[in-house]
C-alpha atoms as a PDB file:
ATOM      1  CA  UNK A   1     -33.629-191.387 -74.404  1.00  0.00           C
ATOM      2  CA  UNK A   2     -37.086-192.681 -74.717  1.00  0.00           C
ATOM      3  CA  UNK A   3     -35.682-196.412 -74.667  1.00  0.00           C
ATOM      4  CA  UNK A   4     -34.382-195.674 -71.051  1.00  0.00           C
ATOM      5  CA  UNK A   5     -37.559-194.875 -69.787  1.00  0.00           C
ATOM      6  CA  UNK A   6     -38.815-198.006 -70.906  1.00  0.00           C
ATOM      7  CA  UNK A   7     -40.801-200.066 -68.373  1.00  0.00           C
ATOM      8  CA  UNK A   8     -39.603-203.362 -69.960  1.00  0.00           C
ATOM      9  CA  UNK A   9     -36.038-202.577 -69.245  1.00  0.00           C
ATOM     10  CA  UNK A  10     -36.343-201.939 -65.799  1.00  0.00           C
ATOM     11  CA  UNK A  11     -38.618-205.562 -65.633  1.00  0.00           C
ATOM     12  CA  UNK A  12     -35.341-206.804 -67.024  1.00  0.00           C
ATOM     13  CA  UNK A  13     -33.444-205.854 -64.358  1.00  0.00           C
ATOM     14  CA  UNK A  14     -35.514-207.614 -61.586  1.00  0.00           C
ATOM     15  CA  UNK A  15     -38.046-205.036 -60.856  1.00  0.00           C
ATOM     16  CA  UNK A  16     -41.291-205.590 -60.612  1.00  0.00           C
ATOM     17  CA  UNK A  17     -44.879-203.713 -60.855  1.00  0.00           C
ATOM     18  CA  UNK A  18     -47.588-204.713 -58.223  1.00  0.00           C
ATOM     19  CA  UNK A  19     -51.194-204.054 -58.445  1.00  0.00           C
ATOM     20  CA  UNK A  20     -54.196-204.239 -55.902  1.00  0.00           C
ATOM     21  CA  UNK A  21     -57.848-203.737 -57.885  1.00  0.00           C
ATOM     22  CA  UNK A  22     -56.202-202.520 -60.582  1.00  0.00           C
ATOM     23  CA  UNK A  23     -54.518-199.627 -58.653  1.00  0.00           C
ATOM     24  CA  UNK A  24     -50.531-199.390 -58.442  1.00  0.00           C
ATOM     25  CA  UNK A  25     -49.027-200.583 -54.870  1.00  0.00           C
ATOM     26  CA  UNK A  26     -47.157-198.400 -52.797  1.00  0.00           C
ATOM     27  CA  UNK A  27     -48.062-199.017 -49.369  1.00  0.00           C
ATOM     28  CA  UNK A  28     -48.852-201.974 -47.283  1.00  0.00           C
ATOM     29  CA  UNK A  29     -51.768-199.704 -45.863  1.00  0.00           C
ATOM     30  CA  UNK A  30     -53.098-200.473 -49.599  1.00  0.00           C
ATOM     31  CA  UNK A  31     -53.797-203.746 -49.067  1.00  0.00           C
ATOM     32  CA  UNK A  32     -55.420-206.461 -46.325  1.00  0.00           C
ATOM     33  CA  UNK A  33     -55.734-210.042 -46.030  1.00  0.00           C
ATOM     34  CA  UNK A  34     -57.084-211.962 -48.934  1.00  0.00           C
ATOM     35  CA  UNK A  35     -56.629-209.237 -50.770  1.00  0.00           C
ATOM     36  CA  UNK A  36     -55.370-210.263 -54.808  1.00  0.00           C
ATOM     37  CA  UNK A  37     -52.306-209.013 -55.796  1.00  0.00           C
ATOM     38  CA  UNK A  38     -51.164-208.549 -60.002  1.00  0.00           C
ATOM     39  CA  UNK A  39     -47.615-209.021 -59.809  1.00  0.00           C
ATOM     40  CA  UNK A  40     -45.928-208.289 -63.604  1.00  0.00           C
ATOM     41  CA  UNK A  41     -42.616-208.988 -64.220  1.00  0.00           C
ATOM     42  CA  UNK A  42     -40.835-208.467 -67.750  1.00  0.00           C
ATOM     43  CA  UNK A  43     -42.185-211.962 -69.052  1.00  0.00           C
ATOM     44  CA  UNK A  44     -45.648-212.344 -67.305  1.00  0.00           C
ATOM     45  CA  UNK A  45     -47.547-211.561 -64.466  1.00  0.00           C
ATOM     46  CA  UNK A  46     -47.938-213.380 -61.148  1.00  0.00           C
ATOM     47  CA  UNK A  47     -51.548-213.600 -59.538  1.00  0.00           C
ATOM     48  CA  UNK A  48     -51.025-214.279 -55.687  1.00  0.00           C
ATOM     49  CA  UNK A  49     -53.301-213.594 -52.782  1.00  0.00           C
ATOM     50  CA  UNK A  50     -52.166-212.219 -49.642  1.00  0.00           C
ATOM     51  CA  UNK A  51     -52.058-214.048 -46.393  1.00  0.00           C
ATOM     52  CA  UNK A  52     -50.183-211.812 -43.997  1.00  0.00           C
ATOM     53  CA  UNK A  53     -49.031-208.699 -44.005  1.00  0.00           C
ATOM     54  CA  UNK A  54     -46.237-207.193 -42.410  1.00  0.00           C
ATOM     55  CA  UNK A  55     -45.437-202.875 -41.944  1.00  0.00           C
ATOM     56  CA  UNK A  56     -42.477-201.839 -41.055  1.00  0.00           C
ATOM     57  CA  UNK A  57     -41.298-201.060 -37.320  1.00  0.00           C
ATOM     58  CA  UNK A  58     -44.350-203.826 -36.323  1.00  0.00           C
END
């Protein structure tokens, strides 16, 4: 049971965990231009910095 909770596996699968100043990313209100993004994915992490941003419905 506790292997299918583990974060790894779900990396596998294409999913991916973003953080903004070292806080988890749920919401584009989170974040603003130039703001740098941790991106991790099951075999590293991607450092980007954002340039536009886009909500929903706008």
């Amino acid at each position: 049971m506790i292997q299918l909770a583990d974060p790894v596996r779900l990396l596998k699968k294409g999913y991916s965990i973003t953080q903004v100043n070292g806080e988890l990313l749920v919401s584009v209100d989170q974040i603003k231009d130039n703001d740098i993004l941790t991106t991790q994915v099951w075999d590293g992490e991607i450092i980007s910095v954002t340039q536009k941003i886009n909500k929903n419905g706008k």
